[in-house]
PDB file of N, CA and C in Angstrom:
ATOM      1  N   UNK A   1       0.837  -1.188   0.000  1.00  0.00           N
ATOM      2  CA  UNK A   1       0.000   0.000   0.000  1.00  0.00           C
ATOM      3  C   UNK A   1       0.876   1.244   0.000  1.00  0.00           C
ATOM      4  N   UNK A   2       0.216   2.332  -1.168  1.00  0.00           N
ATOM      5  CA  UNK A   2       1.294   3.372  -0.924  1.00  0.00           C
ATOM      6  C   UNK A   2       0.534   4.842  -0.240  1.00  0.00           C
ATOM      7  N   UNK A   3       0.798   5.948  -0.473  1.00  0.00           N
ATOM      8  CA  UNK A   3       0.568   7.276  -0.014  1.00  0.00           C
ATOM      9  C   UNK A   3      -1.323   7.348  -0.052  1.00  0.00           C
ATOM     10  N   UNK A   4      -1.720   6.427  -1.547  1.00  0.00           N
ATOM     11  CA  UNK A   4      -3.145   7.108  -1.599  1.00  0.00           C
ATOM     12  C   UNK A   4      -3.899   5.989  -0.936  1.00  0.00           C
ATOM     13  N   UNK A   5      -3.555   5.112   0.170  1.00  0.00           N
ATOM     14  CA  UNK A   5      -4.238   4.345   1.486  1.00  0.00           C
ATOM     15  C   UNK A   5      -4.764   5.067   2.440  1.00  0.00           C
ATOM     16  N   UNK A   6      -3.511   6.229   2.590  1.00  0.00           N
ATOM     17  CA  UNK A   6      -4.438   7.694   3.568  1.00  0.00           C
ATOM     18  C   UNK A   6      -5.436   8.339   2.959  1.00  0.00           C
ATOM     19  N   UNK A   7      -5.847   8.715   2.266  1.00  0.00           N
ATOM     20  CA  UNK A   7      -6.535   9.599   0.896  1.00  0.00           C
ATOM     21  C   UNK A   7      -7.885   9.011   0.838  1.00  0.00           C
ATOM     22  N   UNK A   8      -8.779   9.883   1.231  1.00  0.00           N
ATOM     23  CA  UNK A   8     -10.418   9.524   1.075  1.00  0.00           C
ATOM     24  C   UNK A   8     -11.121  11.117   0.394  1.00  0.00           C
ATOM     25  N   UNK A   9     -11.497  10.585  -0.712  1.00  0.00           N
ATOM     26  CA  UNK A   9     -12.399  11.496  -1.165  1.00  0.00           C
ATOM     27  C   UNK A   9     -14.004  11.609  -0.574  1.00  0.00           C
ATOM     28  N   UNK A  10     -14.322  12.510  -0.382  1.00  0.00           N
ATOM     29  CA  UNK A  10     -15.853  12.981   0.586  1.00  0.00           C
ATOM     30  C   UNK A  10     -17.101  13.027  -0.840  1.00  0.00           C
ATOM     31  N   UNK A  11     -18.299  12.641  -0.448  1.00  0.00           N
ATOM     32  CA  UNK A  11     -19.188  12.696  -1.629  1.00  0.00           C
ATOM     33  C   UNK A  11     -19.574  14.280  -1.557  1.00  0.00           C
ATOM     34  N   UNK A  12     -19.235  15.174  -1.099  1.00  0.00           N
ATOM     35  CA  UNK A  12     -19.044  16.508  -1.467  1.00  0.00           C
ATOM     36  C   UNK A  12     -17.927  17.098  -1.795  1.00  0.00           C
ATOM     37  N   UNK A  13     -17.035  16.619  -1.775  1.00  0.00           N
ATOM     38  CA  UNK A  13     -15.952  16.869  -3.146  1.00  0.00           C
ATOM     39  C   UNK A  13     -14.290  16.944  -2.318  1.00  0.00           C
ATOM     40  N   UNK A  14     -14.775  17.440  -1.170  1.00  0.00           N
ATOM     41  CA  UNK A  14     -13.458  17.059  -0.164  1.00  0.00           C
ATOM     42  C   UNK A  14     -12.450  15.977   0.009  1.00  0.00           C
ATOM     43  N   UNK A  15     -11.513  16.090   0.651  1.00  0.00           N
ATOM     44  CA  UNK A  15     -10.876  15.110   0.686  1.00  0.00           C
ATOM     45  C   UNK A  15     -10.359  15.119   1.857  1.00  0.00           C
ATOM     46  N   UNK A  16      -9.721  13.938   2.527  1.00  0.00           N
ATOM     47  CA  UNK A  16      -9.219  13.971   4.263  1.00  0.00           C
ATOM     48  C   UNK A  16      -8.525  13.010   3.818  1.00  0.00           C
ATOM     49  N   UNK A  17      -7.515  13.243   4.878  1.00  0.00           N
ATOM     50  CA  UNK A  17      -6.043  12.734   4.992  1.00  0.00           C
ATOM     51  C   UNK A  17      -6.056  12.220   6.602  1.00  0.00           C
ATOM     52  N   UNK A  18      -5.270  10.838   6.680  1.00  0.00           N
ATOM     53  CA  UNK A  18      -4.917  10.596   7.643  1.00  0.00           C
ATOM     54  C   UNK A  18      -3.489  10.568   8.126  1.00  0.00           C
ATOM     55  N   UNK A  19      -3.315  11.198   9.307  1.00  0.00           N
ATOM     56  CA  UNK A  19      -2.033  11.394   9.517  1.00  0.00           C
ATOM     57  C   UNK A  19      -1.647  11.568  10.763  1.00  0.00           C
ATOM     58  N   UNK A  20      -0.185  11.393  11.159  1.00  0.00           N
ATOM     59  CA  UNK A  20       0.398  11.684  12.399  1.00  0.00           C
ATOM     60  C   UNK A  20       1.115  12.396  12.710  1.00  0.00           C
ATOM     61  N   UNK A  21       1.191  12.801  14.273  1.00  0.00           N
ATOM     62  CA  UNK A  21       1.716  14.040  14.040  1.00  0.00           C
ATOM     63  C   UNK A  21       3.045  14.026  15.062  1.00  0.00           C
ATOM     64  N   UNK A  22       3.852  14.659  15.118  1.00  0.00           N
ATOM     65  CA  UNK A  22       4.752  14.453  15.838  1.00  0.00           C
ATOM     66  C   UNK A  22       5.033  15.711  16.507  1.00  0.00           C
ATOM     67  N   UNK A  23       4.227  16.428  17.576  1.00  0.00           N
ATOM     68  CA  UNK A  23       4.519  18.008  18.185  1.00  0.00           C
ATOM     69  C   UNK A  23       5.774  17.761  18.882  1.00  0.00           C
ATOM     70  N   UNK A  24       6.394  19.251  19.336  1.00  0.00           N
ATOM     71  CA  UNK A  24       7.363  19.419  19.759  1.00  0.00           C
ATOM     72  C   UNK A  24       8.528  18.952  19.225  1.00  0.00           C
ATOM     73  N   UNK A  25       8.453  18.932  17.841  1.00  0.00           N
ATOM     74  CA  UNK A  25       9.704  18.099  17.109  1.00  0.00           C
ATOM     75  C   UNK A  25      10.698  19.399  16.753  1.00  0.00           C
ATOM     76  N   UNK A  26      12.200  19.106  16.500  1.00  0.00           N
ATOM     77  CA  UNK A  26      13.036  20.298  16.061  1.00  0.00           C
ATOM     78  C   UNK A  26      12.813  20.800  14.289  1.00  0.00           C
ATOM     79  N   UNK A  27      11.990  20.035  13.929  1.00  0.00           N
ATOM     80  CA  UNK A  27      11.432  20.548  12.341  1.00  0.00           C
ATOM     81  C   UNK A  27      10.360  20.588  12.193  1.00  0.00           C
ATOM     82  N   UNK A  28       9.852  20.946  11.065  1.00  0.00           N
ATOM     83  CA  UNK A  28       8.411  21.329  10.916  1.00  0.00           C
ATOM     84  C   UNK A  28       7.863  20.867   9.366  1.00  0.00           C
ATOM     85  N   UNK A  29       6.847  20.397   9.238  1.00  0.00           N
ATOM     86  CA  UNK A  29       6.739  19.762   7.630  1.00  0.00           C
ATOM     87  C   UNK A  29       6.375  18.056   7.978  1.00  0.00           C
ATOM     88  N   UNK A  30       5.731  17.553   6.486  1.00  0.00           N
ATOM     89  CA  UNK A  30       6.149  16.038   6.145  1.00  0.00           C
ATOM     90  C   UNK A  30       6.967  15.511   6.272  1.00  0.00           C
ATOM     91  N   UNK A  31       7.421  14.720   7.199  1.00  0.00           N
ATOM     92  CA  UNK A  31       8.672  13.860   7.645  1.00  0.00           C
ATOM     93  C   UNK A  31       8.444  12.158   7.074  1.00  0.00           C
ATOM     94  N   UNK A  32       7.483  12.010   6.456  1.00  0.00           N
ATOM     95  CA  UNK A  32       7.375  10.881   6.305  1.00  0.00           C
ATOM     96  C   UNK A  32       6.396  10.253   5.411  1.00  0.00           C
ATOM     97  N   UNK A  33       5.992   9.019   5.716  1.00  0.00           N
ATOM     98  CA  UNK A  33       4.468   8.026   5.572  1.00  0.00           C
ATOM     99  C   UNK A  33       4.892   6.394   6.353  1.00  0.00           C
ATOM    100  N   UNK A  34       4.156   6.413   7.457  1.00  0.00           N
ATOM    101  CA  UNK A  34       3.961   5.047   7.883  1.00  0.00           C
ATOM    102  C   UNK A  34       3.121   4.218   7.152  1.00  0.00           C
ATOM    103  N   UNK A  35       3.949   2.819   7.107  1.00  0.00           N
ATOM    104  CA  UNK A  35       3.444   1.813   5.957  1.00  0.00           C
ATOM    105  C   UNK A  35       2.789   1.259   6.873  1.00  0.00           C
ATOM    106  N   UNK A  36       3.075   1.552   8.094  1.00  0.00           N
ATOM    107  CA  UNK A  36       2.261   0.101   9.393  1.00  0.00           C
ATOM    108  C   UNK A  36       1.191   0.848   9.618  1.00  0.00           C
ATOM    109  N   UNK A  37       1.064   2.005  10.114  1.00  0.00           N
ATOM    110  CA  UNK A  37      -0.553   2.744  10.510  1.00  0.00           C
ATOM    111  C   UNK A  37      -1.394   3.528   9.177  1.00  0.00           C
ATOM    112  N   UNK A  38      -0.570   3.789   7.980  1.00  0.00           N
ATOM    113  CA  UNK A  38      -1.023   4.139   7.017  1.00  0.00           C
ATOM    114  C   UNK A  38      -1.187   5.478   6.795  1.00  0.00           C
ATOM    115  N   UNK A  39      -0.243   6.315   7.423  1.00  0.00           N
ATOM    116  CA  UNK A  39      -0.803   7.822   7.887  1.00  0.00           C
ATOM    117  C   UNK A  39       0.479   8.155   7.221  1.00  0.00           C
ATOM    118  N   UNK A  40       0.355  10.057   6.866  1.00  0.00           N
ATOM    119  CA  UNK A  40       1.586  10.560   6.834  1.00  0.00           C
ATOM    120  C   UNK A  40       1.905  11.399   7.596  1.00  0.00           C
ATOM    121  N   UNK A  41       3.561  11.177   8.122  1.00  0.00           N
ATOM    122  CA  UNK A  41       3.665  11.852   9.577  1.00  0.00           C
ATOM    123  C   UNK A  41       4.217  13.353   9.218  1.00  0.00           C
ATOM    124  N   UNK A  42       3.154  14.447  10.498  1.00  0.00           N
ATOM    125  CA  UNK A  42       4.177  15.473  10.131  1.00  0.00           C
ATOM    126  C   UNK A  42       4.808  15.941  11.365  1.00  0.00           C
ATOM    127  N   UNK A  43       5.467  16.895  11.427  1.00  0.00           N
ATOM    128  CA  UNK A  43       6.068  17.003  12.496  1.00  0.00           C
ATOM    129  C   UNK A  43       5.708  18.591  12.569  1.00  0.00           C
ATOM    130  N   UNK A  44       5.897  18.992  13.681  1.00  0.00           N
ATOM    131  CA  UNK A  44       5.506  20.343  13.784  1.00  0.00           C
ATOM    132  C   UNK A  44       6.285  20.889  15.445  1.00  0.00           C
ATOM    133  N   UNK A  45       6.775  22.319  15.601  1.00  0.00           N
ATOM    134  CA  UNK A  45       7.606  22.634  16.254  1.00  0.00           C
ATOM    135  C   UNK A  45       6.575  22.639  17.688  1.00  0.00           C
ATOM    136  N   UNK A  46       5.726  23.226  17.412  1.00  0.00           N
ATOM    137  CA  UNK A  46       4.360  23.424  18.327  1.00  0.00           C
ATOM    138  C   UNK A  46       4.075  22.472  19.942  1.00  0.00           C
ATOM    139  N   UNK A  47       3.767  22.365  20.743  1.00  0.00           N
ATOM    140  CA  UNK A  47       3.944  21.745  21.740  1.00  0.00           C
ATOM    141  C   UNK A  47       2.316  21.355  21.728  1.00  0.00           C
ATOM    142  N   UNK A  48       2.142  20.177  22.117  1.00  0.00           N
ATOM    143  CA  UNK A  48       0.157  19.774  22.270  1.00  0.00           C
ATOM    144  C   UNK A  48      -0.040  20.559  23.588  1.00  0.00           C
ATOM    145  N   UNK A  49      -0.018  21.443  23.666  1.00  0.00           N
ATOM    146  CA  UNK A  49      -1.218  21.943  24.414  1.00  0.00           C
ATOM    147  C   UNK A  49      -2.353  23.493  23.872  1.00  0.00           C
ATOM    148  N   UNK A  50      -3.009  22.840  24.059  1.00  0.00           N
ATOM    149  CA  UNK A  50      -4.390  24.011  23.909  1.00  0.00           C
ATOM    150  C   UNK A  50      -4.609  24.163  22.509  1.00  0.00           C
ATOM    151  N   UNK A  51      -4.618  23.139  21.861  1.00  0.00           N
ATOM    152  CA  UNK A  51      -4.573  23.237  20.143  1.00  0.00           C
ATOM    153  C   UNK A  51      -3.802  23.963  19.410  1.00  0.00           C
ATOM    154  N   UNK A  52      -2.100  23.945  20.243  1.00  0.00           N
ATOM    155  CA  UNK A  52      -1.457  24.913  19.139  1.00  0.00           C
ATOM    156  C   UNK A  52      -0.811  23.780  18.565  1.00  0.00           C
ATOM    157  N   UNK A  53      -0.525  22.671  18.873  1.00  0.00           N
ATOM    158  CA  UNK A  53      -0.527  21.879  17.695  1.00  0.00           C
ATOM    159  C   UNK A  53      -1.228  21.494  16.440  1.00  0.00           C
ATOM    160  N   UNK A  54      -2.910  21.390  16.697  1.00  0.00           N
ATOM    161  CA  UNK A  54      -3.328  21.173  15.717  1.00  0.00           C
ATOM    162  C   UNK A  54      -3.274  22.363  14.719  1.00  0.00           C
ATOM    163  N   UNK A  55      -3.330  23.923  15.067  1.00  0.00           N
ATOM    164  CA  UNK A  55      -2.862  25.067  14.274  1.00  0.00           C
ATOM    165  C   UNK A  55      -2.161  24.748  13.465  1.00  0.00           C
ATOM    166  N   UNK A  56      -0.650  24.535  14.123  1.00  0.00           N
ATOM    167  CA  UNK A  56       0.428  24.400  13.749  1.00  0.00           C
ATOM    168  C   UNK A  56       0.082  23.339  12.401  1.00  0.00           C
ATOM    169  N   UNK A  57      -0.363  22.617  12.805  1.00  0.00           N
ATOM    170  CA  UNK A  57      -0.468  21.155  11.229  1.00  0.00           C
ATOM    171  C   UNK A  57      -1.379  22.079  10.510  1.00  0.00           C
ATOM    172  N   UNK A  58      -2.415  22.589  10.593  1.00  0.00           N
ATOM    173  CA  UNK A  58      -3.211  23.344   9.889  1.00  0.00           C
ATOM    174  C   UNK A  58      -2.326  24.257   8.837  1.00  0.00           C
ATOM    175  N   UNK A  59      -1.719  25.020   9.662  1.00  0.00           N
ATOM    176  CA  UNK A  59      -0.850  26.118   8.812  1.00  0.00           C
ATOM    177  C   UNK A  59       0.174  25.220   8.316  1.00  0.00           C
ATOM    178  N   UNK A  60       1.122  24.149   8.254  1.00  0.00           N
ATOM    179  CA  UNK A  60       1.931  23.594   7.593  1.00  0.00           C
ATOM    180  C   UNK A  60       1.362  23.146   6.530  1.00  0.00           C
ATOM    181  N   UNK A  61      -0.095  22.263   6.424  1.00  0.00           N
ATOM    182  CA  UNK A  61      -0.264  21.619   5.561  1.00  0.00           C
ATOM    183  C   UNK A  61      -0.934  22.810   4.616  1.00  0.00           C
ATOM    184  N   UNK A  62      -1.968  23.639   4.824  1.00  0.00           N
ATOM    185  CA  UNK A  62      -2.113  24.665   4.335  1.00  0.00           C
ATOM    186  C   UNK A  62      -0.944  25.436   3.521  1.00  0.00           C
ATOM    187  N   UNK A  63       0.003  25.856   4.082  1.00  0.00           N
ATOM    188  CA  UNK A  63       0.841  26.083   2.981  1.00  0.00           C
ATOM    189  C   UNK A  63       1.544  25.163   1.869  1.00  0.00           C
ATOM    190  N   UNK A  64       1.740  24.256   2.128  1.00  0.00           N
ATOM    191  CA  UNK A  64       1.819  22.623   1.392  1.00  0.00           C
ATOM    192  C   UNK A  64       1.241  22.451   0.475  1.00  0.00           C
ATOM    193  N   UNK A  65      -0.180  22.769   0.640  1.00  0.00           N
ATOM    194  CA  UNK A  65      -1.381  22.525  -0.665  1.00  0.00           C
ATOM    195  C   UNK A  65      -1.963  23.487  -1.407  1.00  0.00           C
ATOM    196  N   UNK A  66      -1.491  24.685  -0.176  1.00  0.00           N
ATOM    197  CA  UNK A  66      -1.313  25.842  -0.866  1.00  0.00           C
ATOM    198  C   UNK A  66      -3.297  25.844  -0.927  1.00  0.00           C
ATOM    199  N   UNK A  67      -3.955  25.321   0.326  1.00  0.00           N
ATOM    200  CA  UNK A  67      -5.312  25.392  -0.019  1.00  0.00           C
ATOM    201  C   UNK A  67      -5.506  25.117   1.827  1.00  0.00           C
ATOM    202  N   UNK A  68      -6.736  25.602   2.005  1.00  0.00           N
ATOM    203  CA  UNK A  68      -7.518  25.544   3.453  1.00  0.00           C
ATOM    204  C   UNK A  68      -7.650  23.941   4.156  1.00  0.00           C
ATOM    205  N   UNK A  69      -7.172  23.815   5.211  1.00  0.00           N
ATOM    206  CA  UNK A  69      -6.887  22.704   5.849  1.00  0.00           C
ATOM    207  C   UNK A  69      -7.644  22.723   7.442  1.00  0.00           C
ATOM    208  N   UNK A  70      -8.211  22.173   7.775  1.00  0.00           N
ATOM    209  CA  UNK A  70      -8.793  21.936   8.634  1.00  0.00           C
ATOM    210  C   UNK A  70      -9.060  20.453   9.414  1.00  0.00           C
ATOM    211  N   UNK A  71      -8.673  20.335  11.162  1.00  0.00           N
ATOM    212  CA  UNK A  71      -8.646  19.234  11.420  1.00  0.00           C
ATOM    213  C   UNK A  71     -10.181  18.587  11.833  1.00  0.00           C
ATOM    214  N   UNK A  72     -10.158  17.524  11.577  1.00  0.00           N
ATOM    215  CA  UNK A  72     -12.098  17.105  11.198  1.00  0.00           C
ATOM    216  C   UNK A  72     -12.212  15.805  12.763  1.00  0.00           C
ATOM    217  N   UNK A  73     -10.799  15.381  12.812  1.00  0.00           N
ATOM    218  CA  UNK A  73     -10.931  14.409  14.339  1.00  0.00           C
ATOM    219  C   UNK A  73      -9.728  13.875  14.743  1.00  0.00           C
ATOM    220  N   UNK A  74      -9.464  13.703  15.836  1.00  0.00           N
ATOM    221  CA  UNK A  74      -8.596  13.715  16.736  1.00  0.00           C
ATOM    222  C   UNK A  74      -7.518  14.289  17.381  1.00  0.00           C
ATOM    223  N   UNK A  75      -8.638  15.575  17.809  1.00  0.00           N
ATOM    224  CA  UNK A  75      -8.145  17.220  18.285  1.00  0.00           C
ATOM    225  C   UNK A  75      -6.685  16.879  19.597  1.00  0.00           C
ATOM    226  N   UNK A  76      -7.180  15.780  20.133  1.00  0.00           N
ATOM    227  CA  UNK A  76      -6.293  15.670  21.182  1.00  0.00           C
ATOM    228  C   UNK A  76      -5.748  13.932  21.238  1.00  0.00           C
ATOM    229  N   UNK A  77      -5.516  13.173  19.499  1.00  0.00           N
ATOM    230  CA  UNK A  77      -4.361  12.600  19.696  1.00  0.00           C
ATOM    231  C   UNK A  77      -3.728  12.994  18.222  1.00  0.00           C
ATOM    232  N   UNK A  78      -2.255  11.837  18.532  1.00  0.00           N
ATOM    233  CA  UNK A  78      -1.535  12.177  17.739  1.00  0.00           C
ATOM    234  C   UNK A  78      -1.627  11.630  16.373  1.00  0.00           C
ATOM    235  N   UNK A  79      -2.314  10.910  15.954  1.00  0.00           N
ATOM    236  CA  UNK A  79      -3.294  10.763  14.722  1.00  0.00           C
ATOM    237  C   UNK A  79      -4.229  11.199  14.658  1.00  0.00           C
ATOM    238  N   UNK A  80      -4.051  12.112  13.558  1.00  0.00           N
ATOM    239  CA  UNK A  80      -5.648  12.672  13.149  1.00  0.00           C
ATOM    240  C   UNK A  80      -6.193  12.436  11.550  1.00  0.00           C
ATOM    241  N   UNK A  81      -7.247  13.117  11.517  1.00  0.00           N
ATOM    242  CA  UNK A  81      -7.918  13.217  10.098  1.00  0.00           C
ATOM    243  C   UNK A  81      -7.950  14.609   9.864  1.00  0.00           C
ATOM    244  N   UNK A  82      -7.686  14.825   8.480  1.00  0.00           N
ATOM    245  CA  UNK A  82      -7.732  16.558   8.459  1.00  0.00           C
ATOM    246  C   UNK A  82      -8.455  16.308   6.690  1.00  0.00           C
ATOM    247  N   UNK A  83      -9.032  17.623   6.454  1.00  0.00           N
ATOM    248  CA  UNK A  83      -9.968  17.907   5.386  1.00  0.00           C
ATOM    249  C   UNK A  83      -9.044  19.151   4.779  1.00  0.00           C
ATOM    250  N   UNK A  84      -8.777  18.766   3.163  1.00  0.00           N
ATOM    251  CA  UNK A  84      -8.154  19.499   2.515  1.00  0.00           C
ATOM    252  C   UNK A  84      -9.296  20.136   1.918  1.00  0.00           C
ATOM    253  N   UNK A  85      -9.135  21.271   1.210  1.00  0.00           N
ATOM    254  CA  UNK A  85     -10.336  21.572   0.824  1.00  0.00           C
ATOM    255  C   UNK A  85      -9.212  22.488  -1.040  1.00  0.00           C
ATOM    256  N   UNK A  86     -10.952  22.688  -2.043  1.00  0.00           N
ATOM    257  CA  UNK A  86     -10.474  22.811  -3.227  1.00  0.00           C
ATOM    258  C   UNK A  86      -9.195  22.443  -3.899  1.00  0.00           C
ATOM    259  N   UNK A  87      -9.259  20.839  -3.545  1.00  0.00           N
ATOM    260  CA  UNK A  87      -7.871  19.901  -4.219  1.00  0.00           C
ATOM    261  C   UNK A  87      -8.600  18.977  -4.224  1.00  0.00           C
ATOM    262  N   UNK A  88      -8.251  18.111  -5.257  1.00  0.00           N
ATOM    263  CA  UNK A  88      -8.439  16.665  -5.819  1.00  0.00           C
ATOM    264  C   UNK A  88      -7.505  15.807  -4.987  1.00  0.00           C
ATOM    265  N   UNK A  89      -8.290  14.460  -4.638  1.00  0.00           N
ATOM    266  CA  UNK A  89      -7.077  13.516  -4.199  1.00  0.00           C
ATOM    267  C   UNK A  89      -5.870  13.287  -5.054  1.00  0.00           C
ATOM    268  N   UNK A  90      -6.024  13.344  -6.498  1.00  0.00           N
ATOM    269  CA  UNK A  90      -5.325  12.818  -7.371  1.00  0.00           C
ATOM    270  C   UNK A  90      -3.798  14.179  -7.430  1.00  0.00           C
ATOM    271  N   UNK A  91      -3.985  15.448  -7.071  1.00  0.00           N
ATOM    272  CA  UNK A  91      -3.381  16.229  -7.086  1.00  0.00           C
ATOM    273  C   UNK A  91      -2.561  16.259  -5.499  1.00  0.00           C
ATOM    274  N   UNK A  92      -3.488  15.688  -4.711  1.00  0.00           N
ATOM    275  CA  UNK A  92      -2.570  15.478  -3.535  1.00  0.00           C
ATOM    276  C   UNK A  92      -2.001  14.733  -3.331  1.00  0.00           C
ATOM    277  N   UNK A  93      -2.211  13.368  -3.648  1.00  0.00           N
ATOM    278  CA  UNK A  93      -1.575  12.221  -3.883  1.00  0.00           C
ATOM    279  C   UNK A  93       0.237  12.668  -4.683  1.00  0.00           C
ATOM    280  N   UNK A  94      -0.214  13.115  -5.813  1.00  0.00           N
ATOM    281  CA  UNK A  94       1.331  14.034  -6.530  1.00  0.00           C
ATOM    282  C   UNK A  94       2.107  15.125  -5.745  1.00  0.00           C
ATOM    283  N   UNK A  95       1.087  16.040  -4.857  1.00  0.00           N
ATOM    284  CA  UNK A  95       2.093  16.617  -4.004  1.00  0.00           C
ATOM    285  C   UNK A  95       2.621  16.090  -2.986  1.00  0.00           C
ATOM    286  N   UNK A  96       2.181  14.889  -2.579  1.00  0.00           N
ATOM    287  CA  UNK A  96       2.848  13.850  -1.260  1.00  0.00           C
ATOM    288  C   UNK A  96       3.802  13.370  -1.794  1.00  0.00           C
ATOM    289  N   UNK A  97       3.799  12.794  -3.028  1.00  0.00           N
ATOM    290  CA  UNK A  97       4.511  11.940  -3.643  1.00  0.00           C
ATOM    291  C   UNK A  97       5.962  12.490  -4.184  1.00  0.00           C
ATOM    292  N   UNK A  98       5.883  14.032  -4.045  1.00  0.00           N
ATOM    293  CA  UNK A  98       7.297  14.728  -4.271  1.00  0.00           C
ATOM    294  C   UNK A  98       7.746  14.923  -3.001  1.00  0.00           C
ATOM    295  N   UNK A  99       7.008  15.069  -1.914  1.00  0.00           N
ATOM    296  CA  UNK A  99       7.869  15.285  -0.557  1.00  0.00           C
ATOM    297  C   UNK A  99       8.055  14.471  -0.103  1.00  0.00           C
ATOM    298  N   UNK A 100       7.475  12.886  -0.423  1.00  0.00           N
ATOM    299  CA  UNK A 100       8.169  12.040   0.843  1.00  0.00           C
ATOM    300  C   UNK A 100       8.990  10.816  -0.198  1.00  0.00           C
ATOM    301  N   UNK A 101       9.880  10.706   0.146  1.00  0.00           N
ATOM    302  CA  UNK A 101      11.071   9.503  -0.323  1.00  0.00           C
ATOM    303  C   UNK A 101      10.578   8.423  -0.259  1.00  0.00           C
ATOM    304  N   UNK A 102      11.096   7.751  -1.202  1.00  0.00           N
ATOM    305  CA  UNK A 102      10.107   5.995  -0.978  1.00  0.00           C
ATOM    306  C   UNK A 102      11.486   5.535  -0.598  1.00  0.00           C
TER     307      UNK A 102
END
């Protein structure tokens, strides 16, 4: 299984991503894709408390897709689901696929 195992298109045109997150890390960005949980990990400088982590992934991936990102569930763990919005899976799938190394 590769990158588009995370990748669910919404019957209203959205799409959500599953992913993990790694707060308080010394970088910030896509660090990855786990083949065992199926998520792609990001890392973010941000510390979990009081949702400045989930911000923090908000505004990383947001600039990433270069489109509105919003987290849809699991405000308080370290896997979540987040909703990309005005992008195709098929276009995100290609922008994952240049940032993370196979």
């Amino acid at each position: 299984m590769g990158i588009e195992s995370c990748i669910q298109s919404t019957l209203d045109g959205g799409v959500l991503i599953d992913i993990e997150v790694q707060p308080a890390s010394s970088r910030q960005g896509i660090v990855g894709f786990n083949e065992w949980r199926n998520r792609i990990q990001v890392a973010v400088k941000a510390e979990a408390k009081k949702g400045q982590a989930n911000h923090a992934v908000c505004s990383v991936l947001s600039t990433i897709f270069s489109s509105p990102v919003t987290v849809i569930s699991g405000h308080t763990a370290r896997t979540k689901k987040v909703q990309v919005g005005n992008l195709s899976s098929h276009r995100i799938i290609t922008i994952l696929e240049g940032l993370i190394e196979s």
